[in-house]
Protein backbone atom coordinates (compact mmCIF):
# COMPACT_ATOMS: atom_id res chain seq x y z
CA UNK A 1 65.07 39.30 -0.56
CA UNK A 2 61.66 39.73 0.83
CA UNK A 3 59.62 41.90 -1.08
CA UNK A 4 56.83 42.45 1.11
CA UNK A 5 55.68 46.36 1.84
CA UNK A 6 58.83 47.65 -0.54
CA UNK A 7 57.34 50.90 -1.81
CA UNK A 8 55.44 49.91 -5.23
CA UNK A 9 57.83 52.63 -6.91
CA UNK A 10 61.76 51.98 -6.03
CA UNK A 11 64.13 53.02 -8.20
CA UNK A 12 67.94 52.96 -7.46
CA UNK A 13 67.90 56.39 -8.43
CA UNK A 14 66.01 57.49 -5.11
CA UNK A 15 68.88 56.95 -2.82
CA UNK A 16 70.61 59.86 -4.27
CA UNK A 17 67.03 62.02 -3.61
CA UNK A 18 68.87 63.53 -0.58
CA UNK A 19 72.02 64.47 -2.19
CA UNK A 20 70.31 66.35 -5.15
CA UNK A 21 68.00 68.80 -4.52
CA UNK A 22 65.21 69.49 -6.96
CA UNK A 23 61.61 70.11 -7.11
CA UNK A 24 60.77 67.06 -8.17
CA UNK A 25 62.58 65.53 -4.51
CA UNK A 26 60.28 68.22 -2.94
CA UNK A 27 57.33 66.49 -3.87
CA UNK A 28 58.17 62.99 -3.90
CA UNK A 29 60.37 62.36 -1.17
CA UNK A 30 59.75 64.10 1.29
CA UNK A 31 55.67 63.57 1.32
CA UNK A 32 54.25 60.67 2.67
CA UNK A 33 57.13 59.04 4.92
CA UNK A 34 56.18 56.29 6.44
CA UNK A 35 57.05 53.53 9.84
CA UNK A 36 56.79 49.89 9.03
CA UNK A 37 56.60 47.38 11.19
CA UNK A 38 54.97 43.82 12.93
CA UNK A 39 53.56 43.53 15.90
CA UNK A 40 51.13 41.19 17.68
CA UNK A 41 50.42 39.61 14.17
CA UNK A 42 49.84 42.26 12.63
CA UNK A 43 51.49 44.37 10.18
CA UNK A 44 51.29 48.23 10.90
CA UNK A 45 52.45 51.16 8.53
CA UNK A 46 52.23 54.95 10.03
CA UNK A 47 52.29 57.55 8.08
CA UNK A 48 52.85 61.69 8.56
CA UNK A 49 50.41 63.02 6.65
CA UNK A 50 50.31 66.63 8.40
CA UNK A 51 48.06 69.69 6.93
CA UNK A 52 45.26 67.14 5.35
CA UNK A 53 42.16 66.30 6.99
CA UNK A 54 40.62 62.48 7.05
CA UNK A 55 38.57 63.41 4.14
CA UNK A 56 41.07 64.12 1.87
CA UNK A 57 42.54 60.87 2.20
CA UNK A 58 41.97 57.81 0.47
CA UNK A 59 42.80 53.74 0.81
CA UNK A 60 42.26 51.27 -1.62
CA UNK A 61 43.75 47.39 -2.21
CA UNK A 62 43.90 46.14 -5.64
CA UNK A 63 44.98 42.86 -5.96
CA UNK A 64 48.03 42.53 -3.57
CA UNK A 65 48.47 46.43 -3.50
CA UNK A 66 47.41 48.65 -1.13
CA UNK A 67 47.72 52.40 -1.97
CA UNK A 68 47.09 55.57 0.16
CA UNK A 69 46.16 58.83 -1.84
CA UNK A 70 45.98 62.44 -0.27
CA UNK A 71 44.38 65.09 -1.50
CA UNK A 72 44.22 68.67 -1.22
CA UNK A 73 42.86 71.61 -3.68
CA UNK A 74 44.27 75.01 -4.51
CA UNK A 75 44.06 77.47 -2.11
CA UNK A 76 42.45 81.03 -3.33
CA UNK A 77 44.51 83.58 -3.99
CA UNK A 78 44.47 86.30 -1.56
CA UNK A 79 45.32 89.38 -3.52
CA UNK A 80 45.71 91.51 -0.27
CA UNK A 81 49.23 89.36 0.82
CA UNK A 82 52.25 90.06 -0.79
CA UNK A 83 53.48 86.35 -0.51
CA UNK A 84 57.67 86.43 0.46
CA UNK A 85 57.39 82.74 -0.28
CA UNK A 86 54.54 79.31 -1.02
CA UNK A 87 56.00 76.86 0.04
CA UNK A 88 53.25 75.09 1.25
CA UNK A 89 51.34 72.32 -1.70
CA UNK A 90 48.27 71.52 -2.89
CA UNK A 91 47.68 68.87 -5.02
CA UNK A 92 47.67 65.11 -4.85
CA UNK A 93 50.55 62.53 -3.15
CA UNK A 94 50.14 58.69 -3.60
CA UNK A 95 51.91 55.92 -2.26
CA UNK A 96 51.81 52.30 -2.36
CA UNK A 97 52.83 49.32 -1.16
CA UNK A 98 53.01 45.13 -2.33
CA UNK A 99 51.11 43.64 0.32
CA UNK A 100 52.07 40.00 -0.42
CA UNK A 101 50.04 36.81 0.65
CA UNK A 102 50.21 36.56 4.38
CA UNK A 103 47.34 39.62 4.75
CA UNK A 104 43.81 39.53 5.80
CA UNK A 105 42.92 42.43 2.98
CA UNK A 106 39.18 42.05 4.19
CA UNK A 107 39.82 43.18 7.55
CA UNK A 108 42.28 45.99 7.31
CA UNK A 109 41.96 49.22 9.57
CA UNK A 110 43.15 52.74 9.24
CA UNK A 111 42.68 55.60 11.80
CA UNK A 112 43.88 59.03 11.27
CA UNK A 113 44.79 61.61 14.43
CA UNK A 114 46.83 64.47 14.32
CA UNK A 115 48.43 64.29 10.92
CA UNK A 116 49.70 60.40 11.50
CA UNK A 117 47.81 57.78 9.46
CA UNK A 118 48.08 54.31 11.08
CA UNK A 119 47.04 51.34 9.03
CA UNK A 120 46.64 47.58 11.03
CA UNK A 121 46.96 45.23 8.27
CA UNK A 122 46.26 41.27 9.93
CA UNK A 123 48.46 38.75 9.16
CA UNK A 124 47.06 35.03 8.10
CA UNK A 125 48.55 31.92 7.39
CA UNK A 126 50.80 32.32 4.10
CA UNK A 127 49.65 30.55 0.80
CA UNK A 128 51.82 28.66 -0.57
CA UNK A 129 52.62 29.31 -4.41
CA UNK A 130 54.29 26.08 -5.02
CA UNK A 131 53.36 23.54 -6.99
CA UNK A 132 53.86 20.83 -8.16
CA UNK A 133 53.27 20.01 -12.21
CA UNK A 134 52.57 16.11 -12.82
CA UNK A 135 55.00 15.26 -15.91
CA UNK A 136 53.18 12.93 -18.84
């Protein structure tokens, strides 16, 4: 099975996440979903994002693993409203994803419009990991 761009974080428990609700689902399933797929060598991952701005969002790849982080603080109270119901959240999300060791990591690009964040990640040449120990 081909590991590549599984979600860093897979548990078998997540395919009953949409069978059991909870507010722990809330905030981890249904944040963050994302598109992945190749094209013109190149791997691309888009991602709804909606109600952040680019400058609450962060990338960073550490070692094979690239992770996107989204940020938002706590809104004031307003005293005045009688809130019905907040459902809206503020906090932080986080994803990430195993790259593997077919990926240009020094030229990836990321461009965020309209609540979709759209990563190019370029493919190269895969390294090899075999190989071959001499016997004495």
């Amino acid at each position: 099975m081909n590991m590549r761009f599984m979600p860093k974080r897979y548990d078998i428990d997540d395919f009953f996440d949409d069978f059991i609700p909870s507010v722990d689902r809330f905030s981890r399933s249904n944040q963050m979903k994302c598109d992945i797929y190749e094209k013109d060598g190149k791997y691309n991952i888009e991602m709804d994002i909606p109600g952040y701005d680019k400058k609450d969002i962060s990338i960073e790849v550490d070692k094979d693993v690239l992770t996107v982080t989204a940020s938002k603080e706590k809104e004031e109270n307003d005293e005045s409203k009688n809130y019905i119901r907040r459902e809206r959240f503020c906090g932080t999300f986080s994803r990430s994803f195993n790259l593997g060791s077919d990926v240009d990591l020094e030229n990836i690009d990321a461009e965020f419009v309209k609540g979709m964040l759209k990563i190019t990640i370029p493919k190269t040449e895969e390294k090899s990991s075999k190989k071959t120990i001499d016997i004495k």
